[in-house]
C-alpha atoms as a PDB file:
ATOM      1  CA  UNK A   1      10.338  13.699  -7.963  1.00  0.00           C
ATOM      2  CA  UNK A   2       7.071  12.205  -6.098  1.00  0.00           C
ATOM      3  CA  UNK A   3       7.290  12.081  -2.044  1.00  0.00           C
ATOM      4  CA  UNK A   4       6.843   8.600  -1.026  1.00  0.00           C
ATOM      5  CA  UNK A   5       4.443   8.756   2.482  1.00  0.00           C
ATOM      6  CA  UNK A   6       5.757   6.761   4.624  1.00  0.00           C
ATOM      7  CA  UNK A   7       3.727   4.153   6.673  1.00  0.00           C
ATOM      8  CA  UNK A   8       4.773   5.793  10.584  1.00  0.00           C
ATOM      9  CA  UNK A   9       3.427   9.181   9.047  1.00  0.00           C
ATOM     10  CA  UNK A  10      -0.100   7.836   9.102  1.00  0.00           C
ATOM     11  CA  UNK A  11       0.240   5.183  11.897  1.00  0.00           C
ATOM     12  CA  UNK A  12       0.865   8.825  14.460  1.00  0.00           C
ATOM     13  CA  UNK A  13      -2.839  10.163  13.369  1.00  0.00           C
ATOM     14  CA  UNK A  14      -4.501   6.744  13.972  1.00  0.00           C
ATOM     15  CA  UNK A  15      -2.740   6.432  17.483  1.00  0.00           C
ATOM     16  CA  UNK A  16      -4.077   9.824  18.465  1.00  0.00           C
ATOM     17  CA  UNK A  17      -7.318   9.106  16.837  1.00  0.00           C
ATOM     18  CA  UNK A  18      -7.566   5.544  18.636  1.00  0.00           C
ATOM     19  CA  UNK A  19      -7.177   7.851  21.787  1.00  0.00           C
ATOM     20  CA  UNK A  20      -9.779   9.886  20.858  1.00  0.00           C
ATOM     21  CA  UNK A  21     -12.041   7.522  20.212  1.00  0.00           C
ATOM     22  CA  UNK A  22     -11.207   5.514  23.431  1.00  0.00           C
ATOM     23  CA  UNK A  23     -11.502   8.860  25.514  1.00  0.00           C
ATOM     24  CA  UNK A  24     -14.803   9.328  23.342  1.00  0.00           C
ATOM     25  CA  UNK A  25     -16.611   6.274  24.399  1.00  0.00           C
ATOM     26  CA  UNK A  26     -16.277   7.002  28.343  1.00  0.00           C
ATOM     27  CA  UNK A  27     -16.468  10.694  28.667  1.00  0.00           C
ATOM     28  CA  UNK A  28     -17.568  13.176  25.734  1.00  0.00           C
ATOM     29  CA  UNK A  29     -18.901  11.294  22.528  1.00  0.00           C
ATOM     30  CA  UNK A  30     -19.914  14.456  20.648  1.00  0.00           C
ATOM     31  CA  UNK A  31     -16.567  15.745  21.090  1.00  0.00           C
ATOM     32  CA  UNK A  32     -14.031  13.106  20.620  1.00  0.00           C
ATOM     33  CA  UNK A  33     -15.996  11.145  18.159  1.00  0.00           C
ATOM     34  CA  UNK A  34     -15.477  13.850  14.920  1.00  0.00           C
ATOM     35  CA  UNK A  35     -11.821  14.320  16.100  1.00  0.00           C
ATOM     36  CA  UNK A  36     -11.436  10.639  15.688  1.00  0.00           C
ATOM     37  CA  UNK A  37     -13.176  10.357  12.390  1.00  0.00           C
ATOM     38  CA  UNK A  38     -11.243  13.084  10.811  1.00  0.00           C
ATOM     39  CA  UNK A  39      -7.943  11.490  12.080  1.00  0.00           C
ATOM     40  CA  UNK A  40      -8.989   7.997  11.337  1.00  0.00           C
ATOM     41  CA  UNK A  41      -9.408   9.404   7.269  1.00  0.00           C
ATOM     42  CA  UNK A  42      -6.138  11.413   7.738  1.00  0.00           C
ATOM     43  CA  UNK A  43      -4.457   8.646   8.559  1.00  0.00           C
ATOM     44  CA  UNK A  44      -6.066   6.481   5.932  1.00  0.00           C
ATOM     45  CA  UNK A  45      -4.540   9.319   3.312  1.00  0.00           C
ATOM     46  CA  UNK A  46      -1.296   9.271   4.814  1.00  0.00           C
ATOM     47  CA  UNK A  47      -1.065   5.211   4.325  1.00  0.00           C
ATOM     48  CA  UNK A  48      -2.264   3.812   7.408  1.00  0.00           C
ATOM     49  CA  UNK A  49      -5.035   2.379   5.627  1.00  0.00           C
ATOM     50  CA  UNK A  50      -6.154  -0.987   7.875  1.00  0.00           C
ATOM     51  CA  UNK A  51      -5.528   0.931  11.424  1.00  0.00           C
ATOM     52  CA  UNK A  52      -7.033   4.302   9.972  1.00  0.00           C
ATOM     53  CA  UNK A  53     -10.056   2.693   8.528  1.00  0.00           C
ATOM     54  CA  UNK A  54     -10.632   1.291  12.367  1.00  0.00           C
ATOM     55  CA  UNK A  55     -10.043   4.590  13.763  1.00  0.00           C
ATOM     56  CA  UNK A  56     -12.625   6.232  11.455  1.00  0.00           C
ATOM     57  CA  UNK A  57     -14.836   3.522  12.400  1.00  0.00           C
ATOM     58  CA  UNK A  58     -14.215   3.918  16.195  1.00  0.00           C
ATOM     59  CA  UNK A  59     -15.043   7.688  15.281  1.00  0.00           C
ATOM     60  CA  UNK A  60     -18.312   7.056  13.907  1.00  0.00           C
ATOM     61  CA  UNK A  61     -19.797   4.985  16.345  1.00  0.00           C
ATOM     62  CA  UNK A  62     -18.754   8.099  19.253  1.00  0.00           C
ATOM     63  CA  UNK A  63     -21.111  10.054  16.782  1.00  0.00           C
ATOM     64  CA  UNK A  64     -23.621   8.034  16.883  1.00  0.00           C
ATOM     65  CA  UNK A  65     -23.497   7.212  20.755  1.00  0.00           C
ATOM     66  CA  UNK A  66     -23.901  10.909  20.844  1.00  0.00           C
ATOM     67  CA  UNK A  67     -27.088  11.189  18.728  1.00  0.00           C
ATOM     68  CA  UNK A  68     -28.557   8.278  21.196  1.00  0.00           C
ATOM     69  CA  UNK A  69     -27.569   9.725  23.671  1.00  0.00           C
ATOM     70  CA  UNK A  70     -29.015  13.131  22.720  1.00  0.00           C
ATOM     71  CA  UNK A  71     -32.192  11.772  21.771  1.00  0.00           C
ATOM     72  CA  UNK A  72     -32.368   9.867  24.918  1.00  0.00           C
ATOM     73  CA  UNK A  73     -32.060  13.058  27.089  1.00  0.00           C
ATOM     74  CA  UNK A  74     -34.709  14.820  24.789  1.00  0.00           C
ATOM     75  CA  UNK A  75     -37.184  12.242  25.632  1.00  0.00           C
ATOM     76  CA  UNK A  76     -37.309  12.434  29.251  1.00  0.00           C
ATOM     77  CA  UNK A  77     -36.519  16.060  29.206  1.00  0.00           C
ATOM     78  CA  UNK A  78     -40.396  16.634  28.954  1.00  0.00           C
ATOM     79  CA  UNK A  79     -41.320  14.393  32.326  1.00  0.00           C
ATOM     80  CA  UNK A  80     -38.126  16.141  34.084  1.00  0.00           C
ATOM     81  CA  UNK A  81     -40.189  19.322  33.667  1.00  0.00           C
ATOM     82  CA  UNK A  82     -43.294  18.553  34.382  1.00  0.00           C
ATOM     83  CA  UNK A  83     -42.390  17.391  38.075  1.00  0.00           C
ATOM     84  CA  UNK A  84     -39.986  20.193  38.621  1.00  0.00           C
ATOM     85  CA  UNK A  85     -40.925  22.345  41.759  1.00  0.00           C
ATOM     86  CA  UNK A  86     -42.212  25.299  40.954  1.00  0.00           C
END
């Protein structure tokens, strides 16, 4: 007998993802925005495929706000130390 998934199964992951990946944006990117990608796919596998694919997207975009962001801080981390007091 095969287990039909049912549509609310996956729609539960993509809420919490959608969270994540809200939450993501504002406060920790290189947290949230993994959590949310891996939620967004679970969800797509559990048959939320429209709002999961979102999700995932919403997840990916966290990641990369974190690499700009990361790169960002790397490039003025040189002219931070240079005028530090000694």
């Amino acid at each position: 007998m095969v287990k039909k998934i049912k549509k609310n199964e996956g729609r539960i992951y993509s809420i919490i993802g959608l969270i994540c990946g809200i939450i993501g944006l504002i406060v920790a990117p290189v947290i949230f925005g993994p959590v949310a990608l891996i939620l967004g796919l679970i969800a797509r596998k559990k048959g939320d495929k429209k709002f999961g694919l979102w999700v995932a997207i919403l997840g990916g975009l966290d990641i990369v706000l974190s690499i700009i962001i990361f790169i960002y801080l790397l490039s003025i981390l040189p002219s931070y130390l240079s005028t530090a007091p000694a």
